[in-house]
N, C-alpha and C. Protein backbone atom coordinates (compact mmCIF):
# COMPACT_ATOMS: atom_id res chain seq x y z
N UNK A 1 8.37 55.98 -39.99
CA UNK A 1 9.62 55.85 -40.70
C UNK A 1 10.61 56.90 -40.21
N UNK A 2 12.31 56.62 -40.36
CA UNK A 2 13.19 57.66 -39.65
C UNK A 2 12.49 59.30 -40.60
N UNK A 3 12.66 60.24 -39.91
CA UNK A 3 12.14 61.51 -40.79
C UNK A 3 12.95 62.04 -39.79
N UNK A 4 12.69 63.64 -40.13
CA UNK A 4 13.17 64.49 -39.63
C UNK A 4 13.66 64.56 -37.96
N UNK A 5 14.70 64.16 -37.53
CA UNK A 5 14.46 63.83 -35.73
C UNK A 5 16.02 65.25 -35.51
N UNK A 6 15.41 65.15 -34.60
CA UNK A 6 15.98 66.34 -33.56
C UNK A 6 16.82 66.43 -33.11
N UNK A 7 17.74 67.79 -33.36
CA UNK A 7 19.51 67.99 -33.20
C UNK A 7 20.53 67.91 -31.98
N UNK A 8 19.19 67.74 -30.74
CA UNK A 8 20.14 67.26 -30.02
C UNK A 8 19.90 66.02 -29.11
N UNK A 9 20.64 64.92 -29.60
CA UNK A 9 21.03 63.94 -29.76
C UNK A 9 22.39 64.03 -28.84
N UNK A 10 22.14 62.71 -28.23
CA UNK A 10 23.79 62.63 -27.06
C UNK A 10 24.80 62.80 -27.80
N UNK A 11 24.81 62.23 -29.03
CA UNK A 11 26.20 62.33 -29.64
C UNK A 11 25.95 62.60 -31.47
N UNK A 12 26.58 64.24 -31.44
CA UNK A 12 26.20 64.84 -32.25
C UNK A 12 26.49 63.81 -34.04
N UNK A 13 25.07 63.57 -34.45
CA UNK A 13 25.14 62.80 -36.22
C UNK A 13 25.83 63.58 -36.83
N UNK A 14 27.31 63.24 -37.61
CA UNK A 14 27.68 63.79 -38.22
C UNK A 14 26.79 64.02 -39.74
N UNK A 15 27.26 65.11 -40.05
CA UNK A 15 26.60 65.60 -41.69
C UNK A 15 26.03 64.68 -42.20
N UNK A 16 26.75 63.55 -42.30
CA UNK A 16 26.38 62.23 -43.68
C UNK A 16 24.75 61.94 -43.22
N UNK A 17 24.97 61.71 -42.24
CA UNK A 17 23.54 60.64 -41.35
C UNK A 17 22.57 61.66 -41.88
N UNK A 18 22.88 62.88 -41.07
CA UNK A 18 22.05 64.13 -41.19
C UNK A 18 21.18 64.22 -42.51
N UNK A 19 22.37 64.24 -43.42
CA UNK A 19 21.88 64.75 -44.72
C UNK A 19 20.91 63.54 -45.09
N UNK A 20 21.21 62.15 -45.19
CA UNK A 20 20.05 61.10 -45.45
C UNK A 20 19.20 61.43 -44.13
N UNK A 21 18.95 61.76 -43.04
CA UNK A 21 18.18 61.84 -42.29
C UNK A 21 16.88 63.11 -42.59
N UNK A 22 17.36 63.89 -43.63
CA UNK A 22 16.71 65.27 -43.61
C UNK A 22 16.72 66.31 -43.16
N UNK A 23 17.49 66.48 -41.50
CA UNK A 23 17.56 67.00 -40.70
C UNK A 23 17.84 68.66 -41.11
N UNK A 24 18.52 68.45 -42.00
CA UNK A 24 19.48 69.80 -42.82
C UNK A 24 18.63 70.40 -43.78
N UNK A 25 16.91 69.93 -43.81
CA UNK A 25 16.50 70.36 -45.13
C UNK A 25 16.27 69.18 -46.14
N UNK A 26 16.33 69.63 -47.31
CA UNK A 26 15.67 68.67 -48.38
C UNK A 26 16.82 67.89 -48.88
N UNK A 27 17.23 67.27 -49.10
CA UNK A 27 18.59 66.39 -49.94
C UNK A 27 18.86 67.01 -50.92
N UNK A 28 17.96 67.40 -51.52
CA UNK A 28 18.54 67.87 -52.82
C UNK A 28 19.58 68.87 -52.63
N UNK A 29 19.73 69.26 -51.00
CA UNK A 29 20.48 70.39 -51.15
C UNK A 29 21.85 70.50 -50.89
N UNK A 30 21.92 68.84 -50.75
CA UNK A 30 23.20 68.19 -51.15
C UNK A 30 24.07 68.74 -52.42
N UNK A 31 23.19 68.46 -53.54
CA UNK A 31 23.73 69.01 -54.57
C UNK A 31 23.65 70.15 -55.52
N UNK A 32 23.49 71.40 -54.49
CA UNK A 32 23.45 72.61 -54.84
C UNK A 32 24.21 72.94 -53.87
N UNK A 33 25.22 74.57 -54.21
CA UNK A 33 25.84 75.27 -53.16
C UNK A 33 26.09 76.29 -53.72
N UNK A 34 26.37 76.90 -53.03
CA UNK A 34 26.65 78.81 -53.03
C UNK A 34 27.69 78.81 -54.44
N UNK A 35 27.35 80.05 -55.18
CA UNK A 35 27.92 80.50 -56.07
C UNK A 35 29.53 80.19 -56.48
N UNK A 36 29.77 80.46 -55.02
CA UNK A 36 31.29 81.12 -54.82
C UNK A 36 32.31 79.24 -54.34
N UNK A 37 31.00 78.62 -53.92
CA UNK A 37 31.80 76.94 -53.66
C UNK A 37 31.57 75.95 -54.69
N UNK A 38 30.93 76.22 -55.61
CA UNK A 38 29.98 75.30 -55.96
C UNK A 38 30.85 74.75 -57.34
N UNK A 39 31.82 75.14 -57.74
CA UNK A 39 33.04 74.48 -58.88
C UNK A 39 33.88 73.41 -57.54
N UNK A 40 34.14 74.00 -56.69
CA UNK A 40 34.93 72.86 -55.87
C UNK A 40 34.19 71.78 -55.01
N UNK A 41 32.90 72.07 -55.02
CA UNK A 41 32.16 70.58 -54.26
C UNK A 41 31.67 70.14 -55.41
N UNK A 42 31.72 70.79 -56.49
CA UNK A 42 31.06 69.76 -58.16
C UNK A 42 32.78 68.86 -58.19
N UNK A 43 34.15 69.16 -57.85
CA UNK A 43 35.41 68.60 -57.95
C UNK A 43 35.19 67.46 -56.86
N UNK A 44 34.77 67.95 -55.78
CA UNK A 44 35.22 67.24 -54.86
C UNK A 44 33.91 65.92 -54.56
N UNK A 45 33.11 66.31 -55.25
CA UNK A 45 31.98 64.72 -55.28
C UNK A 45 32.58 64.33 -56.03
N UNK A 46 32.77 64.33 -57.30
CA UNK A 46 33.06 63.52 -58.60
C UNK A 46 34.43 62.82 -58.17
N UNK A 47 35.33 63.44 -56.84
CA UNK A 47 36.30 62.73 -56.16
C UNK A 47 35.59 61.23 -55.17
N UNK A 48 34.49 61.31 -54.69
CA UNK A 48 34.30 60.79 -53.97
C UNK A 48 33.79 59.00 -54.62
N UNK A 49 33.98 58.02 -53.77
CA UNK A 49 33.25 56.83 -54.08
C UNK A 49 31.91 56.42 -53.39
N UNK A 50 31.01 56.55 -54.29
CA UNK A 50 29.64 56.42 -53.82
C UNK A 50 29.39 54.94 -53.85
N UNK A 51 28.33 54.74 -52.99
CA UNK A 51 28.18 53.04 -52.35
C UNK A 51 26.78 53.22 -52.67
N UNK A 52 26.26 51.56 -52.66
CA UNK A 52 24.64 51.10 -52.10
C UNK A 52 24.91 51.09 -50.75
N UNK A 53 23.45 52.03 -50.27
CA UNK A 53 23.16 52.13 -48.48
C UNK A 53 22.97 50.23 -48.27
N UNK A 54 23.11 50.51 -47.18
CA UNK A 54 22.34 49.77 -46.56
C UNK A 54 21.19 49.39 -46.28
N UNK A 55 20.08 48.50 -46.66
CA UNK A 55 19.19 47.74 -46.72
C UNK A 55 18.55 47.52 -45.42
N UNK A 56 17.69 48.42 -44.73
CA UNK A 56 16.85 47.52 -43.52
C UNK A 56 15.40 47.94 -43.14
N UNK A 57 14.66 46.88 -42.54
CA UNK A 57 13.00 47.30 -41.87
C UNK A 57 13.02 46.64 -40.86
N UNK A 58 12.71 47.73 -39.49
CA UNK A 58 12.83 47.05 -38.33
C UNK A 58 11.25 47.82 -37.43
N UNK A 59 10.46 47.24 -36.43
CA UNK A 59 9.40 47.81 -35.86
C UNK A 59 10.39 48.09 -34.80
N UNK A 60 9.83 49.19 -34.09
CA UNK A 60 10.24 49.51 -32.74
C UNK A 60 9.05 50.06 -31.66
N UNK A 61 9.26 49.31 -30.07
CA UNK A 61 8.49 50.01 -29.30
C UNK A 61 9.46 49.93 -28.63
N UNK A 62 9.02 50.70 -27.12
CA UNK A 62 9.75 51.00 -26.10
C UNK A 62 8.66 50.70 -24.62
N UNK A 63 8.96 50.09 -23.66
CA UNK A 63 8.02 49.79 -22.60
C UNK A 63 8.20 50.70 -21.59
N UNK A 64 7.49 51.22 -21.26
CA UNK A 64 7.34 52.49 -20.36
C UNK A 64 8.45 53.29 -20.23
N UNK A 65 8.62 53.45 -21.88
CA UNK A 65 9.95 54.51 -22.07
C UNK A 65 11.17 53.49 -21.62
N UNK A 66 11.46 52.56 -21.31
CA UNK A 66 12.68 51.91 -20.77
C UNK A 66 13.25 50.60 -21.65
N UNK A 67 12.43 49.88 -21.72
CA UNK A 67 13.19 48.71 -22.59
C UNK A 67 12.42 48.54 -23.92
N UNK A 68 13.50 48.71 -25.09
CA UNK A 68 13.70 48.85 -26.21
C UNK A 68 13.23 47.70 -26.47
N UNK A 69 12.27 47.48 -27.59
CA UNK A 69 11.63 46.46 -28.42
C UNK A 69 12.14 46.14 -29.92
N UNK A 70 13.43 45.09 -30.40
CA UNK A 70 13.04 45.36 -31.52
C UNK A 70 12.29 43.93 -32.58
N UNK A 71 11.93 44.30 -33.71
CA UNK A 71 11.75 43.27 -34.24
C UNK A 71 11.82 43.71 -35.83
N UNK A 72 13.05 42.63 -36.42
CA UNK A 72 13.38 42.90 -37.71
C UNK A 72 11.98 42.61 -38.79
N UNK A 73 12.00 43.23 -39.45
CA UNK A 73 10.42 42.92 -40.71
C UNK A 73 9.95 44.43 -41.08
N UNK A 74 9.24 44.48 -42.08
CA UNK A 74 8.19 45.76 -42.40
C UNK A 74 6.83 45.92 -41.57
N UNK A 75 6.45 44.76 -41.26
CA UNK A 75 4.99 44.64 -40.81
C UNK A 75 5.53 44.54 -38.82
N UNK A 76 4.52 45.24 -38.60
CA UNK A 76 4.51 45.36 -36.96
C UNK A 76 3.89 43.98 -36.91
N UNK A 77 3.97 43.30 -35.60
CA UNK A 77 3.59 42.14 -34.96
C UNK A 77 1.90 41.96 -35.36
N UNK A 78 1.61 41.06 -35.38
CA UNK A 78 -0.14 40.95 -35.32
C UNK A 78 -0.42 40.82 -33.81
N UNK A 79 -1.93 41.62 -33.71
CA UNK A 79 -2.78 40.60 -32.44
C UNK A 79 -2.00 39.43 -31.91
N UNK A 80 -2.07 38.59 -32.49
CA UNK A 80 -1.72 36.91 -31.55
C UNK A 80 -0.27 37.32 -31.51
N UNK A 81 0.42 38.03 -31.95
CA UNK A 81 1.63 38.27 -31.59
C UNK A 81 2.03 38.84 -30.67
N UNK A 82 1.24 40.27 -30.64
CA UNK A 82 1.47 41.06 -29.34
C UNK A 82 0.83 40.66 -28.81
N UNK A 83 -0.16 39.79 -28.19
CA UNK A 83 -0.52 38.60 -26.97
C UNK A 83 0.67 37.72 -26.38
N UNK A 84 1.23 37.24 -27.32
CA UNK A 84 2.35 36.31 -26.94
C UNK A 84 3.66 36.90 -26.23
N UNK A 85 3.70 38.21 -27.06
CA UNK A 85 4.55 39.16 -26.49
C UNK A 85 3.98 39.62 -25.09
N UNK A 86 3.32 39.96 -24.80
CA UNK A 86 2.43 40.39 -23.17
C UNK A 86 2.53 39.35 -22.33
N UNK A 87 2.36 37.95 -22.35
CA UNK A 87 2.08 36.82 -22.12
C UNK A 87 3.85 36.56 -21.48
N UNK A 88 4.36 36.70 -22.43
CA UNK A 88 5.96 36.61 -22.14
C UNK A 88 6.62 37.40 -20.83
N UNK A 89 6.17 38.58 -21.61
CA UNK A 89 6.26 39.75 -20.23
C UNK A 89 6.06 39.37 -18.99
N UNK A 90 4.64 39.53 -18.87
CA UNK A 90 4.36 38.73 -17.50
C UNK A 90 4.67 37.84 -16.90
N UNK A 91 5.05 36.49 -17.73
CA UNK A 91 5.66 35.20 -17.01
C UNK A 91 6.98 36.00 -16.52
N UNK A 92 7.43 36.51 -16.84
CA UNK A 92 9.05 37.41 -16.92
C UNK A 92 8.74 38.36 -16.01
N UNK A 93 7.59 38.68 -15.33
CA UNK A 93 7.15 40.19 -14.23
C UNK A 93 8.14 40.91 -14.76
N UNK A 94 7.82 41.52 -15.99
CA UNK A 94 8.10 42.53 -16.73
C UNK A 94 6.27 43.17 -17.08
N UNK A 95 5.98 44.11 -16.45
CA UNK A 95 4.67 43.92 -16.26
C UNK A 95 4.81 45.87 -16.46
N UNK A 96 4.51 46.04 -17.80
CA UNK A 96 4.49 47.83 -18.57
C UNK A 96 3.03 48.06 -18.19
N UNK A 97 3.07 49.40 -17.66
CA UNK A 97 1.81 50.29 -17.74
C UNK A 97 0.91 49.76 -18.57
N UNK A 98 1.33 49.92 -20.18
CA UNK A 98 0.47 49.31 -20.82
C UNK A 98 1.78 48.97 -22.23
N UNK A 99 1.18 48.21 -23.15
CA UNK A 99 1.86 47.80 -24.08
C UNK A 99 1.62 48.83 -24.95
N UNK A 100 3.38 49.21 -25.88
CA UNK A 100 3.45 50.10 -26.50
C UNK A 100 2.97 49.93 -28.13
N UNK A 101 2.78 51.03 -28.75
CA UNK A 101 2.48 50.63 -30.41
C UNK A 101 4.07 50.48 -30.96
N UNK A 102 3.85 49.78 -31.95
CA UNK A 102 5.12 49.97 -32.78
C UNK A 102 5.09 50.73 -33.89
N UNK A 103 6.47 51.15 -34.04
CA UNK A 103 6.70 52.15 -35.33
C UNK A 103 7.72 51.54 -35.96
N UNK A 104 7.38 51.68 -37.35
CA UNK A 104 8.39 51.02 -37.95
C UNK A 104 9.54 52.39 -38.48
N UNK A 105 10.72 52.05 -38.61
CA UNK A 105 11.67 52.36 -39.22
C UNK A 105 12.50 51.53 -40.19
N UNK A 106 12.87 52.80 -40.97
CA UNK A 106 13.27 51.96 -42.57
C UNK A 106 14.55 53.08 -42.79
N UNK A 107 15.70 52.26 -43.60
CA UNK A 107 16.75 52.67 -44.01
C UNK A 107 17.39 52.20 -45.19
N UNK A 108 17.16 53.34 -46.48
CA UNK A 108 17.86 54.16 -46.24
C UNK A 108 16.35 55.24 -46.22
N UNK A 109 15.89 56.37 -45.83
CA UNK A 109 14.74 56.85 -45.35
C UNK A 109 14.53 57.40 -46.84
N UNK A 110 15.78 57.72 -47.84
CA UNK A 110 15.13 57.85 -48.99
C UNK A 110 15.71 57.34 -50.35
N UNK A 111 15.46 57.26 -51.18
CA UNK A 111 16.40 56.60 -52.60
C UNK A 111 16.80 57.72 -53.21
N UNK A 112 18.02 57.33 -53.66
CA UNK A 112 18.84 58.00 -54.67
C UNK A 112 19.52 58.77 -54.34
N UNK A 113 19.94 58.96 -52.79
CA UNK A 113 20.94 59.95 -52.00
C UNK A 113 22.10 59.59 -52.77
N UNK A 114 23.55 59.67 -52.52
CA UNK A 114 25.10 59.61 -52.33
C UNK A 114 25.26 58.80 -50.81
N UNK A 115 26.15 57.68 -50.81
CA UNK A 115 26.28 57.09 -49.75
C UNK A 115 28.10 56.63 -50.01
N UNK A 116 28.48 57.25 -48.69
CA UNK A 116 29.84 57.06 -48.70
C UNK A 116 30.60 56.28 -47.86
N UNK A 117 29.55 55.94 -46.66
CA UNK A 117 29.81 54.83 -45.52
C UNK A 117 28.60 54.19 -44.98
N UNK A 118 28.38 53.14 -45.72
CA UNK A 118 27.05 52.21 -45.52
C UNK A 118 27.02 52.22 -44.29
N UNK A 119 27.64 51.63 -43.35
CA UNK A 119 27.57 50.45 -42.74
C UNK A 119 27.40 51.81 -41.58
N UNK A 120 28.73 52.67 -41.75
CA UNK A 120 28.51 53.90 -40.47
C UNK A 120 27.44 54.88 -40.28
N UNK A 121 26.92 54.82 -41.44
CA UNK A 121 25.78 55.86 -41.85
C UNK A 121 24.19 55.36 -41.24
N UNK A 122 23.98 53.71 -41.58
CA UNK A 122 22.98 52.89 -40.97
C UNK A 122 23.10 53.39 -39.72
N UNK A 123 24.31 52.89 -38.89
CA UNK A 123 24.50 53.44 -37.54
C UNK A 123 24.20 54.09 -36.68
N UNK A 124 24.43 55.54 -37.84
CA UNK A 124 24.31 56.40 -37.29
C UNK A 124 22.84 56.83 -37.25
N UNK A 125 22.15 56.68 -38.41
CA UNK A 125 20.58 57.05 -38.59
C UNK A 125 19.92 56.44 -37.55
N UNK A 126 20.22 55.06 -36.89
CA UNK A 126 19.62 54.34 -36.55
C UNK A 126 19.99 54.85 -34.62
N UNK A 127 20.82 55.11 -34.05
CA UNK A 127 21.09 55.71 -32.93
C UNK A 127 20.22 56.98 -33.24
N UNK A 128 20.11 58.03 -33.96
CA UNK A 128 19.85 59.10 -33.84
C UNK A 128 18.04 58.85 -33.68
N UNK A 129 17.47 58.23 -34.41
CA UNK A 129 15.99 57.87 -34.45
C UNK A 129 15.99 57.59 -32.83
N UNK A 130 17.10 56.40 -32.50
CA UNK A 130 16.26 56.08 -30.78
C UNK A 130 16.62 57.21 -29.99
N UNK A 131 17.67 58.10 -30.01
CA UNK A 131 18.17 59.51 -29.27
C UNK A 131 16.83 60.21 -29.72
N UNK A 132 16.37 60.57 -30.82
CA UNK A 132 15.66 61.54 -30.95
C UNK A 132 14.15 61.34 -30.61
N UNK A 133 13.68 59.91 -30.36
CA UNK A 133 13.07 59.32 -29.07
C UNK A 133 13.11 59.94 -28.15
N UNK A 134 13.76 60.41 -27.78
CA UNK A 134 13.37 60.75 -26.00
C UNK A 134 12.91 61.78 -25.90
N UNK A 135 12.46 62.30 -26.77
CA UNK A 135 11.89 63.30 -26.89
C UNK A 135 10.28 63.28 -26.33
N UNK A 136 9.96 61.98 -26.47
CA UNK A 136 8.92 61.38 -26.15
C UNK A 136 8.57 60.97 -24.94
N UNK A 137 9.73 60.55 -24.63
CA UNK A 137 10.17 59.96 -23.09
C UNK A 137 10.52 58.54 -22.86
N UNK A 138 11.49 58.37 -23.97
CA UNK A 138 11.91 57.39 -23.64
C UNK A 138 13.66 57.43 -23.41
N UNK A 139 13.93 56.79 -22.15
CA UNK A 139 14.80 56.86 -21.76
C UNK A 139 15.64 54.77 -21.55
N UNK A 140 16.39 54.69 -23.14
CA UNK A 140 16.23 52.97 -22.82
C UNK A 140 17.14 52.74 -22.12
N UNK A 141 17.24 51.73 -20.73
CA UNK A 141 17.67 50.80 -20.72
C UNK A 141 18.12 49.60 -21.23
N UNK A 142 17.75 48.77 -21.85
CA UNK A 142 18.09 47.48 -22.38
C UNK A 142 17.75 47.84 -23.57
N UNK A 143 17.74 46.35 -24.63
CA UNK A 143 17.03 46.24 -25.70
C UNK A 143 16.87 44.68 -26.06
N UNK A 144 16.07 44.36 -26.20
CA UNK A 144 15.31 43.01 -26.60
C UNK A 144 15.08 43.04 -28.07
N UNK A 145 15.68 42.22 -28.57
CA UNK A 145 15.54 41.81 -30.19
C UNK A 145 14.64 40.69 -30.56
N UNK A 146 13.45 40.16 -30.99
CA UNK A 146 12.64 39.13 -31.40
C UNK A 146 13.07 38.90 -33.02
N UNK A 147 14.00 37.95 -33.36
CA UNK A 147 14.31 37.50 -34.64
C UNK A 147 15.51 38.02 -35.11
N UNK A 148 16.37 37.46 -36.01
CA UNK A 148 17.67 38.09 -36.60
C UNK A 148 17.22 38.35 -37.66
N UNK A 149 18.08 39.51 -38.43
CA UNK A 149 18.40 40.22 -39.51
C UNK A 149 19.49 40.22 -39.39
N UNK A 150 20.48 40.03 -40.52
CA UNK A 150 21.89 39.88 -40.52
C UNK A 150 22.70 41.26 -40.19
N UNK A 151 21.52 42.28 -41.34
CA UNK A 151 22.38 43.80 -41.27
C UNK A 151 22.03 44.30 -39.82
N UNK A 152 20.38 43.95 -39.26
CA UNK A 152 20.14 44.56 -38.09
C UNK A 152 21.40 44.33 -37.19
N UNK A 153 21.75 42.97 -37.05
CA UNK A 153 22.97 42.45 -36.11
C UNK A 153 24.30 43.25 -36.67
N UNK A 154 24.78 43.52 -37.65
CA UNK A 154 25.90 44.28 -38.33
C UNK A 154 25.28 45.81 -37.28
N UNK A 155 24.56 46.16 -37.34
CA UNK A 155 24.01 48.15 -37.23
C UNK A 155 24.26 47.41 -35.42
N UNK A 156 23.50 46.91 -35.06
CA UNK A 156 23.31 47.10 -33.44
C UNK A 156 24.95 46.23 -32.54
N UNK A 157 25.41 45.66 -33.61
CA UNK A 157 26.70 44.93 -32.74
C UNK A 157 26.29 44.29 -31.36
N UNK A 158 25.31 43.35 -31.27
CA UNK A 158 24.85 42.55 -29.79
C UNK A 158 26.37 41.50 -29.63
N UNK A 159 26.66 41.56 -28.72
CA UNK A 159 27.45 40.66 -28.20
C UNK A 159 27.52 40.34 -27.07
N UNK A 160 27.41 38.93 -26.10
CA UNK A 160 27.49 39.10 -24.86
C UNK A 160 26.70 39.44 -24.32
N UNK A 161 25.40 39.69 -24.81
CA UNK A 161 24.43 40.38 -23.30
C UNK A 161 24.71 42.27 -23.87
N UNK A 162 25.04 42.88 -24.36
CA UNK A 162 25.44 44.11 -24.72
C UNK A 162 25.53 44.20 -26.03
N UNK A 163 24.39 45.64 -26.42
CA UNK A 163 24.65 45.99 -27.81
C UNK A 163 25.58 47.49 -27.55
N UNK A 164 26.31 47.01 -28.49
CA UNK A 164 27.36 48.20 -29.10
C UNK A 164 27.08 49.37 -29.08
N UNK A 165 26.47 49.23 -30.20
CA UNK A 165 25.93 50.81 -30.94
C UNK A 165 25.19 51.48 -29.47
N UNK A 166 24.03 51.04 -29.09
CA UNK A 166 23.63 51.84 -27.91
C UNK A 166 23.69 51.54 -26.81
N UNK A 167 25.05 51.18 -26.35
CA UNK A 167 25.96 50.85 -24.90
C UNK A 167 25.04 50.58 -24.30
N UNK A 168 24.15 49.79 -24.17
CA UNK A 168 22.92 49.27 -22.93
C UNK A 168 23.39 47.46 -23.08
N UNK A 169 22.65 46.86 -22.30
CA UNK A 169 22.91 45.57 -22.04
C UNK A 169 21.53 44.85 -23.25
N UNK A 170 21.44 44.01 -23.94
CA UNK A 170 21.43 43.65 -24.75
C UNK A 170 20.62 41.93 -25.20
N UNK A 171 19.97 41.88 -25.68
CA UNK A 171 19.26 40.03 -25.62
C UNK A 171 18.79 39.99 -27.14
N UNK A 172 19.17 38.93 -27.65
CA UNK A 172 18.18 38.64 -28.77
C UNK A 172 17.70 37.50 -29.24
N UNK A 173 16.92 37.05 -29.18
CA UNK A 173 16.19 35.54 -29.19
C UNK A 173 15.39 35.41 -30.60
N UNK A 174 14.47 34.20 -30.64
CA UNK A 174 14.02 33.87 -31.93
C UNK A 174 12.36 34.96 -32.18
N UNK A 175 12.22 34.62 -33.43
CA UNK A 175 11.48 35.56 -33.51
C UNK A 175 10.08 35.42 -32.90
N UNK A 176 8.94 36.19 -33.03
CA UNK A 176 7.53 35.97 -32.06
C UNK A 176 6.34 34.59 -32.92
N UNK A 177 6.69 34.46 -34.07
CA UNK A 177 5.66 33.99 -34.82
C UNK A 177 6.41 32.32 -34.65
N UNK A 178 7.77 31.96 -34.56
CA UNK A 178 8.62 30.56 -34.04
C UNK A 178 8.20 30.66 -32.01
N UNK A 179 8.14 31.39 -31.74
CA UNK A 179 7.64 31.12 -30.06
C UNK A 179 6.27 31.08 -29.97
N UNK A 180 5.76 31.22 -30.97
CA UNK A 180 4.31 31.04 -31.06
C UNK A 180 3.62 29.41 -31.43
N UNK A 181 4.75 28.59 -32.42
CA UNK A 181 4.58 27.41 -32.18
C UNK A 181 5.60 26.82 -31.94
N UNK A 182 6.73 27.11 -31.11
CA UNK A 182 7.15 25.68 -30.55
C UNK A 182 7.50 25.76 -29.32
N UNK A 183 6.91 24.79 -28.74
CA UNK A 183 7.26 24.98 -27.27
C UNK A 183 8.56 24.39 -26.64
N UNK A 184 9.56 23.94 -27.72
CA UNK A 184 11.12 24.51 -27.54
C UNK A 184 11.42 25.84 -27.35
N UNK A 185 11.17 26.60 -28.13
CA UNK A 185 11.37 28.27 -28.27
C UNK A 185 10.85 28.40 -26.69
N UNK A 186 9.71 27.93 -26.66
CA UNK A 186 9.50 28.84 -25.04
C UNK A 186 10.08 28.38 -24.03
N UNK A 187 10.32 27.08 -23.98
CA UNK A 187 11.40 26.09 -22.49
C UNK A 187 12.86 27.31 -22.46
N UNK A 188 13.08 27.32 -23.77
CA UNK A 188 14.67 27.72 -23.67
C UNK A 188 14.87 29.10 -23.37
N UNK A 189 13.26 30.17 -22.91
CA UNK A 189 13.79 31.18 -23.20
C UNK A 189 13.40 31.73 -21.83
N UNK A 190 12.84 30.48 -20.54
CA UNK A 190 12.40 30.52 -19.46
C UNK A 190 13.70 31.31 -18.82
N UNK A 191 14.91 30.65 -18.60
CA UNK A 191 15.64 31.20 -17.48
C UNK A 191 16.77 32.49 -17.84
N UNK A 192 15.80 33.23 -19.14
CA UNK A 192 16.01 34.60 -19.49
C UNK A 192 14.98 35.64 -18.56
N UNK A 193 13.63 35.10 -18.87
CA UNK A 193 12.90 35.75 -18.04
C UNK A 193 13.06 35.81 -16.79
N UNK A 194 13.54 35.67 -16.35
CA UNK A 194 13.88 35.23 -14.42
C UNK A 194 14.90 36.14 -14.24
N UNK A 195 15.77 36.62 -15.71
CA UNK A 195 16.52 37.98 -15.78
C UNK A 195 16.34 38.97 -16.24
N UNK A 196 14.56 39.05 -17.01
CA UNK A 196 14.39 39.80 -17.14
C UNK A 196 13.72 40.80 -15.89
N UNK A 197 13.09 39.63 -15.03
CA UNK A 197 12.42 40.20 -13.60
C UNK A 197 13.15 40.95 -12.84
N UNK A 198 13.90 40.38 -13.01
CA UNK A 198 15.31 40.87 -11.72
C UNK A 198 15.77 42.49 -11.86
N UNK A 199 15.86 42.70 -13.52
CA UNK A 199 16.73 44.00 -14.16
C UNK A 199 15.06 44.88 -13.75
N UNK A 200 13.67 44.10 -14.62
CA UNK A 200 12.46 45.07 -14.60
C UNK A 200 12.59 45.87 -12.95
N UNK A 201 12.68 44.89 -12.30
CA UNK A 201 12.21 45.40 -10.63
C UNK A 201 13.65 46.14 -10.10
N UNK A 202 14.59 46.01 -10.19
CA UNK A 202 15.44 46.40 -9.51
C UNK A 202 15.58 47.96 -10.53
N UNK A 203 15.41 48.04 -11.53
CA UNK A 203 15.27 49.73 -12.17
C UNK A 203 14.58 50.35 -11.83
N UNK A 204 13.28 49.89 -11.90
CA UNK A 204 11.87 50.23 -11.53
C UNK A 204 11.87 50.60 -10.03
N UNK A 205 12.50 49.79 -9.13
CA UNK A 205 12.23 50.06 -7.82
C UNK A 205 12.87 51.71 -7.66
N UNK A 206 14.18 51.47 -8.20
CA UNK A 206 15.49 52.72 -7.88
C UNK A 206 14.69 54.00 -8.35
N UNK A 207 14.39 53.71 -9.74
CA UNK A 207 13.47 54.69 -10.02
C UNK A 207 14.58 55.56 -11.24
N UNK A 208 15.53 54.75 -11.48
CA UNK A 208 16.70 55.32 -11.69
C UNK A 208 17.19 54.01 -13.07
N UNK A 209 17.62 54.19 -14.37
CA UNK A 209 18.35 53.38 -14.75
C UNK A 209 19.74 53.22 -14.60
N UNK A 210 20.02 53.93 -14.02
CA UNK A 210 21.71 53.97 -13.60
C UNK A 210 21.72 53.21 -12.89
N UNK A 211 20.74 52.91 -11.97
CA UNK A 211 20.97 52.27 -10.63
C UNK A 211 21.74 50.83 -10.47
C-alpha cells in the first residue's frame, strides 16, 4: 500500500500529497502546531473547504524495472492470470527476465485526513509511489493498463497512446480475466503486440530509454 516513500522524487509532492502520504510524520500532525501559530492555522482550516478523497485500488508491477503494469482492483491477478499475462508477453517478444510480483496500492492511504484537492492530491500520491519506485530500480518507460477504472483513467489521463500524469507513452486494453475468455479480446489486441515488440527491442537493444 502507498506508505511512507521517499523525498526525492523528480518533481517535488507538494505538502498536501505529503501529508496524506505520511512522508512528514504522523497526520495527526496536521492538526497540532507550535504555540506561537497554532490560533492562526486553528483560523485558517476552519477557512478551508474540505472534500471526500478520492476512491481507488490499483495492483502494480514493473517488468525489468521498465514497463509499468497496471491493473485496476484490490486483488492482484491469479495464477491463470499471470499465465495469460506471460503468454501475452511473449506472443508480443516482450520477453522480462522474469515476471514481476504485484503490489497493490490504495488511495486515500488513510481515513479521516482533510482533503482539499481530490482529484490533484490522487495525482499526486500516485506519481510519487511510482517516483519513489526507483528506488528499487525501476526506471518506467511505458505503461500498460489491463481494465478501466473510471477514477484510475481521471488520475493517469491516457490519451492517444500517452499517459499524462507520467509523460511516458501509454496503452490500455480490456481487462485479464475478459482476455481470458474471449477470443475477440485476443484477435483485437494482436497488432498491439507487434508494437509492443518493436518499443521492447529497440529500448532494450539501446540500453537506454531515451533512445
Amino acid at each position: 500500500m502507498v506508505s511512507a516513500l521517499p523525498r526525492e522524487s523528480r518533481a517535488p509532492v507538494p505538502g498536501r500529497a505529503r501529508q496524506l502520504l505520511g512522508q512528514d510524520g504522523t497526520a495527526a500532525d496536521t492538526d497540532t502546531d507550535t504555540t506561537e501559530s497554532s490560533d492562526g492555522a486553528g483560523k485558517a482550516q476552519e477557512s478551508r473547504s474540505f472534500q471526500e478523497p478520492l476512491r481507488f485500488s490499483l495492483q502494480m508491477a514493473c517488468l525489468d524495472g521498465r514497463w509499468l503494469i497496471l491493473v485496476p482492483g484490490a486483488n492482484a491477478p491469479d495464477d491463470a492470470q499471470l499465465s495469460l499475462l506471460a503468454n501475452l508477453l511473449q506472443a508480443g517478444g516482450v520477453i522480462p527476465q522474469q515476471l514481476p510480483a504485484f503490489q497493490g496500492v490504495r488511495w486515500p492511504p488513510m481515513e479521516g485526513l482533510p482533503v482539499e484537492a481530490p482529484l490533484e492530491e490522487a495525482r499526486q500520491g500516485l506519481q510519487a509511489f511510482v517516483e519513489g519506485a526507483g528506488r528499487h530500480g525501476w526506471t518506467p518507460e511505458r505503461v500498460l493498463v489491463f481494465g478501466q477504472d473510471e477514477t484510475l483513467d481521471r488520475l493517469l489521463g491516457l490519451h492517444e497512446g500517452h499517459c499524462e500524469l507520467l509523460d511516458l507513452p501509454g496503452w490500455r486494453g480490456v481487462a485479464l480475466d475478459e482476455l481470458a475468455t474471449s477470443a475477440e479480446a485476443k484477435r483485437a489486441l494482436w497488432p498491439t503486440l507487434h508494437e509492443w515488440r518493436d518499443a521492447w527491442e529497440s529500448h532494450g537493444a539501446s540500453g537506454s530509454p531515451d533512445a
